[in-house]
Structures are given as C-alpha cells and as structure tokens.
N, C-alpha and C. Protein backbone atom coordinates (compact mmCIF):
# COMPACT_ATOMS: atom_id res chain seq x y z
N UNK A 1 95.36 212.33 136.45
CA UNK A 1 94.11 211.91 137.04
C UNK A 1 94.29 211.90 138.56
N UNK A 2 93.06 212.32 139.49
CA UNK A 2 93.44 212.48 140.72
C UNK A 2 92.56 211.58 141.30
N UNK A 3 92.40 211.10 142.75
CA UNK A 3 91.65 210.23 143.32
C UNK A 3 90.38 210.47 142.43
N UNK A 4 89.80 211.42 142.72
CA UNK A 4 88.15 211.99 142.66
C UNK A 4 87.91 211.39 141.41
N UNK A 5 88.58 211.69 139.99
CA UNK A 5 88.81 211.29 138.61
C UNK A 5 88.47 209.61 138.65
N UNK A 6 89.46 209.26 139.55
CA UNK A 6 89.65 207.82 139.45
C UNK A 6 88.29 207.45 139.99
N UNK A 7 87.85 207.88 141.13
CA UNK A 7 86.73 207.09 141.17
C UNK A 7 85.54 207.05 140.24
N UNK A 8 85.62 208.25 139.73
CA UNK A 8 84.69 208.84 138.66
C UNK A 8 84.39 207.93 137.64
N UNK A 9 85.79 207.24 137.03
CA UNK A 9 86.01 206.30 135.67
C UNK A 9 85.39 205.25 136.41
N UNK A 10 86.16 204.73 137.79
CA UNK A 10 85.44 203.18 138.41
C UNK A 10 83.98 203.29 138.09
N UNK A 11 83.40 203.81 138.80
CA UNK A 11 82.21 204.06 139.12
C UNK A 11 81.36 204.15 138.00
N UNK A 12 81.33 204.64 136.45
CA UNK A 12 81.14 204.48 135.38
C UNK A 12 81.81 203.28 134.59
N UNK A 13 82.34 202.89 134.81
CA UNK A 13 82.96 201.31 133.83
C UNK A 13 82.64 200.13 134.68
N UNK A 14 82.48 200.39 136.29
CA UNK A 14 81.69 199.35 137.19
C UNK A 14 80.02 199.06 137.03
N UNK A 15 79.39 200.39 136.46
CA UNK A 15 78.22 200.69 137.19
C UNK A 15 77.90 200.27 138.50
N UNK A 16 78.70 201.46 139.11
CA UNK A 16 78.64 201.43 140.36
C UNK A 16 78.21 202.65 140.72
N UNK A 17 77.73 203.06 141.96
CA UNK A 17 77.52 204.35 142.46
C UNK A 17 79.20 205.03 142.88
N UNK A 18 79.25 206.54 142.43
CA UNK A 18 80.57 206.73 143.25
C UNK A 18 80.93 206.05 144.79
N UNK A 19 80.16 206.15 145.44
CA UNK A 19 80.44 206.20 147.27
C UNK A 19 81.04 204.89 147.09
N UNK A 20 80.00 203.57 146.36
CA UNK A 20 80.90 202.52 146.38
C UNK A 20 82.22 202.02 145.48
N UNK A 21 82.07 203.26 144.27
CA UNK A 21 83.26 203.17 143.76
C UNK A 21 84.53 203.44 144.68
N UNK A 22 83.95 204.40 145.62
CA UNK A 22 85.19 205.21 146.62
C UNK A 22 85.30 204.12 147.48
N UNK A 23 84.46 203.41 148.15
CA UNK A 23 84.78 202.43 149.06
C UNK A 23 85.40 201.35 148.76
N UNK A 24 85.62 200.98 147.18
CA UNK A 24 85.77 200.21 146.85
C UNK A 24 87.35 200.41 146.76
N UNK A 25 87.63 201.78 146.42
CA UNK A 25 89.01 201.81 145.84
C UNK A 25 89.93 202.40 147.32
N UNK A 26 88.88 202.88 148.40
CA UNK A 26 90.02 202.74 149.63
C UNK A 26 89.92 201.58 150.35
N UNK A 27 89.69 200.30 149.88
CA UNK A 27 89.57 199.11 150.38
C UNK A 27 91.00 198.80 149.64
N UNK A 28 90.64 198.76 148.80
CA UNK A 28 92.02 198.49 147.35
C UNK A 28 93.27 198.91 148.16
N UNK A 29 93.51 200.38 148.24
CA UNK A 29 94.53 201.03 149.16
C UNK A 29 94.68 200.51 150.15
N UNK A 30 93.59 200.06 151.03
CA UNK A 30 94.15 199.22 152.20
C UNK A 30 94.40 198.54 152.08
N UNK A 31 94.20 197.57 151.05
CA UNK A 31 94.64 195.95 151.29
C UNK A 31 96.31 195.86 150.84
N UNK A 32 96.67 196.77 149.87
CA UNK A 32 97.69 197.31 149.73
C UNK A 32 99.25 197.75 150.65
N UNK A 33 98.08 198.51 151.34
CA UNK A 33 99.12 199.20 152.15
C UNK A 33 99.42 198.57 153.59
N UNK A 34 98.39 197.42 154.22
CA UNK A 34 98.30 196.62 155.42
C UNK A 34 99.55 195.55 154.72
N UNK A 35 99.29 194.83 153.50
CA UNK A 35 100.35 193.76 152.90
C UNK A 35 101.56 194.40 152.88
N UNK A 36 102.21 195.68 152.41
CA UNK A 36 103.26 196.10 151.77
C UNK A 36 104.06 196.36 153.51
N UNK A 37 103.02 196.60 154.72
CA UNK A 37 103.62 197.53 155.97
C UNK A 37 104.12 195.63 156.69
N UNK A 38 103.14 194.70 156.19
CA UNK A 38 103.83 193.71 156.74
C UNK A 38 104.88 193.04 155.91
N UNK A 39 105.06 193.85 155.25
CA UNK A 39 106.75 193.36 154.19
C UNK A 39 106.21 192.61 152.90
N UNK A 40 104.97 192.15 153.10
CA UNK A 40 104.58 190.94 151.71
C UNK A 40 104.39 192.11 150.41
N UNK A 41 104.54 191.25 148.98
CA UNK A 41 104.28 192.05 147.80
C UNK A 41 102.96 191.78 147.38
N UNK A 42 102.27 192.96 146.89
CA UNK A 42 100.97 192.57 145.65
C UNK A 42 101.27 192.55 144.59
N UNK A 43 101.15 191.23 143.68
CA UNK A 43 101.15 191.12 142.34
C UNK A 43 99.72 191.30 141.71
N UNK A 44 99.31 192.20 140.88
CA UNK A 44 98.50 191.66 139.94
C UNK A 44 98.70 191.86 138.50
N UNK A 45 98.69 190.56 138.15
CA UNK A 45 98.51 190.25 136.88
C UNK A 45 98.52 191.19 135.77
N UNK A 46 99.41 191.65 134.84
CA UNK A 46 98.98 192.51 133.56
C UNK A 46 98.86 193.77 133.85
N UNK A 47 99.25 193.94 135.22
CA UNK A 47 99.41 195.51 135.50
C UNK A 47 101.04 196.09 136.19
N UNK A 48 101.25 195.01 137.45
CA UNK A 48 102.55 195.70 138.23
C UNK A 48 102.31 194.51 139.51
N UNK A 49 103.51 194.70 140.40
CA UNK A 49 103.87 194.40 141.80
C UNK A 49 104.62 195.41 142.62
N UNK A 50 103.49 195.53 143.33
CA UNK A 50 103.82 196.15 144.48
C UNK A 50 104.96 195.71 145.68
N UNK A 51 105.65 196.07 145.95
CA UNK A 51 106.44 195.64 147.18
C UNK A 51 107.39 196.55 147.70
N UNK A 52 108.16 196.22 148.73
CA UNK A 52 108.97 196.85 149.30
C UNK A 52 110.33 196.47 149.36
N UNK A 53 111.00 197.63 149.66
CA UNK A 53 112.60 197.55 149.68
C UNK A 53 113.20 198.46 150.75
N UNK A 54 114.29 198.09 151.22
CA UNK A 54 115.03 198.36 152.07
C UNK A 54 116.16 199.76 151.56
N UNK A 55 116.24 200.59 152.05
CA UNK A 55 117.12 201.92 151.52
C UNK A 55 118.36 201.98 152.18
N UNK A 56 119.69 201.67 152.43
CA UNK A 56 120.66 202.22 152.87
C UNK A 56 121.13 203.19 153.59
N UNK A 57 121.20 203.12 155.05
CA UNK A 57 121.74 204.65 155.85
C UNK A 57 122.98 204.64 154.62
N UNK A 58 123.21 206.64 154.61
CA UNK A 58 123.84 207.15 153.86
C UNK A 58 124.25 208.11 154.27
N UNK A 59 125.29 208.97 153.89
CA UNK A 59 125.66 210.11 154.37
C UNK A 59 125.09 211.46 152.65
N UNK A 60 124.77 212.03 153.26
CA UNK A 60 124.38 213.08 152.40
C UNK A 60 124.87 214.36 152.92
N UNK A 61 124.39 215.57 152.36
CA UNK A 61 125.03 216.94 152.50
C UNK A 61 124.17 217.80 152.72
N UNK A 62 124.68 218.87 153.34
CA UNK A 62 123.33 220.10 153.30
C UNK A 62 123.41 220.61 152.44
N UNK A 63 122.86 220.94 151.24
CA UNK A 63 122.78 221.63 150.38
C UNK A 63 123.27 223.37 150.72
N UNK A 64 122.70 224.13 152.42
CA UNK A 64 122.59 225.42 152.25
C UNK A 64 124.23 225.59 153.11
N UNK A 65 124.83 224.72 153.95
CA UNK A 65 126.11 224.40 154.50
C UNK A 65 127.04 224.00 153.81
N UNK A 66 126.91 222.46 153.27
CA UNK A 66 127.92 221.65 153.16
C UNK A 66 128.31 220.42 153.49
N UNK A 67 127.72 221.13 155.05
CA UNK A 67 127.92 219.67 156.25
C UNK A 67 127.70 218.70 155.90
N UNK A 68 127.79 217.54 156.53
CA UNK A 68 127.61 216.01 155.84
C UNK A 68 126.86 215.71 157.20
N UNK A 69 125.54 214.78 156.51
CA UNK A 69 124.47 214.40 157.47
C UNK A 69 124.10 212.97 157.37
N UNK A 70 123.85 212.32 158.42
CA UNK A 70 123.53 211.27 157.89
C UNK A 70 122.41 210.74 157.84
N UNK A 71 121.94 210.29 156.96
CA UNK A 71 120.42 209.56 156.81
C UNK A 71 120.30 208.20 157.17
N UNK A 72 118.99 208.33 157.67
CA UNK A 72 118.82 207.16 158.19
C UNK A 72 118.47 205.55 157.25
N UNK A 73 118.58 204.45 157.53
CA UNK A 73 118.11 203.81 156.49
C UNK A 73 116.45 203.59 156.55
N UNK A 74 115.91 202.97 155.77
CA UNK A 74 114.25 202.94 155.45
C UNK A 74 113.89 202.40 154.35
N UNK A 75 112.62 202.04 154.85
CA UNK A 75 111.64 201.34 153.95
C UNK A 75 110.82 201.74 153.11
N UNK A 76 111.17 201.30 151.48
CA UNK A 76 110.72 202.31 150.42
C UNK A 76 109.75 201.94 149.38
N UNK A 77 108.23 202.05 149.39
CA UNK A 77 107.58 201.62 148.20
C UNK A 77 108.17 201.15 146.77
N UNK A 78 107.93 200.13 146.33
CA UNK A 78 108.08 200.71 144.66
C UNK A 78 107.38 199.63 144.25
N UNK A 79 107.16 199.92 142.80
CA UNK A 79 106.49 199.85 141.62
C UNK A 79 107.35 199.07 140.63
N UNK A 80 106.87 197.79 140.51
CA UNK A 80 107.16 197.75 139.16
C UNK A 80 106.42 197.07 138.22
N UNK A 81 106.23 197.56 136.86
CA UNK A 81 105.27 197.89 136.17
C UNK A 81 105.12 195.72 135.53
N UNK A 82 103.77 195.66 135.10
CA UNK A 82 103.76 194.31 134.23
C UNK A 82 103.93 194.39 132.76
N UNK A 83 103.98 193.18 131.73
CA UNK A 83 104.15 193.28 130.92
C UNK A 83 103.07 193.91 130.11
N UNK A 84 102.09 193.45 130.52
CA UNK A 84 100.88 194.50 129.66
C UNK A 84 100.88 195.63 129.87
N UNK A 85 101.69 196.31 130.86
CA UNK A 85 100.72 197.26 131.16
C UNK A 85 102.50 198.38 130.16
N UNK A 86 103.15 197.72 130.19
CA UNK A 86 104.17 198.15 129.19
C UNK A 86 103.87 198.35 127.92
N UNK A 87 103.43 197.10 127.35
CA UNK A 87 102.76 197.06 126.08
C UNK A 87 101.41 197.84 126.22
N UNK A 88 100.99 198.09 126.79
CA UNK A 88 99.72 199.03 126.27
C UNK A 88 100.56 200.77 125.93
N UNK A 89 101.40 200.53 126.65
CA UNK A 89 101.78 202.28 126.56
C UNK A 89 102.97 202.09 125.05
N UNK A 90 103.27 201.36 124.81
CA UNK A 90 104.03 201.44 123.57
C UNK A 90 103.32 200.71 122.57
C-alpha cells in the first residue's frame, strides 16, 4: 500500500474527503517526525512505538576496494510493533 492507497482507505473508513484524509495523515507524519527529531517516543496503543536510537561509529569496508572506512555514528528510526497489532497478523 502506498501513501495515495492509504489515504484512499482513511478517507473511506473516516468519511472523510481525501484532501482531509491527506491532511490529516501529513499532520500524523508530522507530529511524528517533530517528537522523534526531538528525541521523545510515540506510543500508540495496540499498534507500535515509535522512537529513536543511537547507531555506533563503525568501521566498514568498500565493497569495490577493500579499504576500511569509517562510518559515522547516527540517529536511527525504529519501530516496534504492539501487542495487537502482532496478534492480528498471527
């Protein structure tokens, strides 16, 4: 399913018009992505928490060399899923 999809389903299970389904769901993304850039997590309920994590400078390789490179460390989305939303898929 791709954005367009997604709003498609909102917008029909809201009765909503798309535009405000779309506004609705890049509000969603923002509120998201403003919380996660200031370090805080989103929990909701029966679905997942959103938050962030810290990645490790590392040394890695060039694949087309050999050489050894080093990466920088960084800040990495993730996902992890809720209990319902586990149990719905099994």
């Amino acid at each position: 399913m791709n954005k367009t999809e997604l709003i498609e389903h909102i917008a029909k299970q809201a009765d909503l018009s798309k535009a405000a389904a779309g506004r609705a769901l890049e509000a969603t993304m923002s509120a998201v992505r403003i919380t996660l850039k200031k370090g805080g997590t989103v929990s909701l309920v029966g679905f997942g928490t959103f938050a962030v994590t810290k990645r490790a400078a590392r040394v890695g390789r060039n694949p087309r060399t050999g050489a050894a490179i080093k990466i920088k460390s960084a800040k990495v989305p993730k996902f992890r899923p809720g209990k319902a939303l586990k149990d719905a898929l099994n």
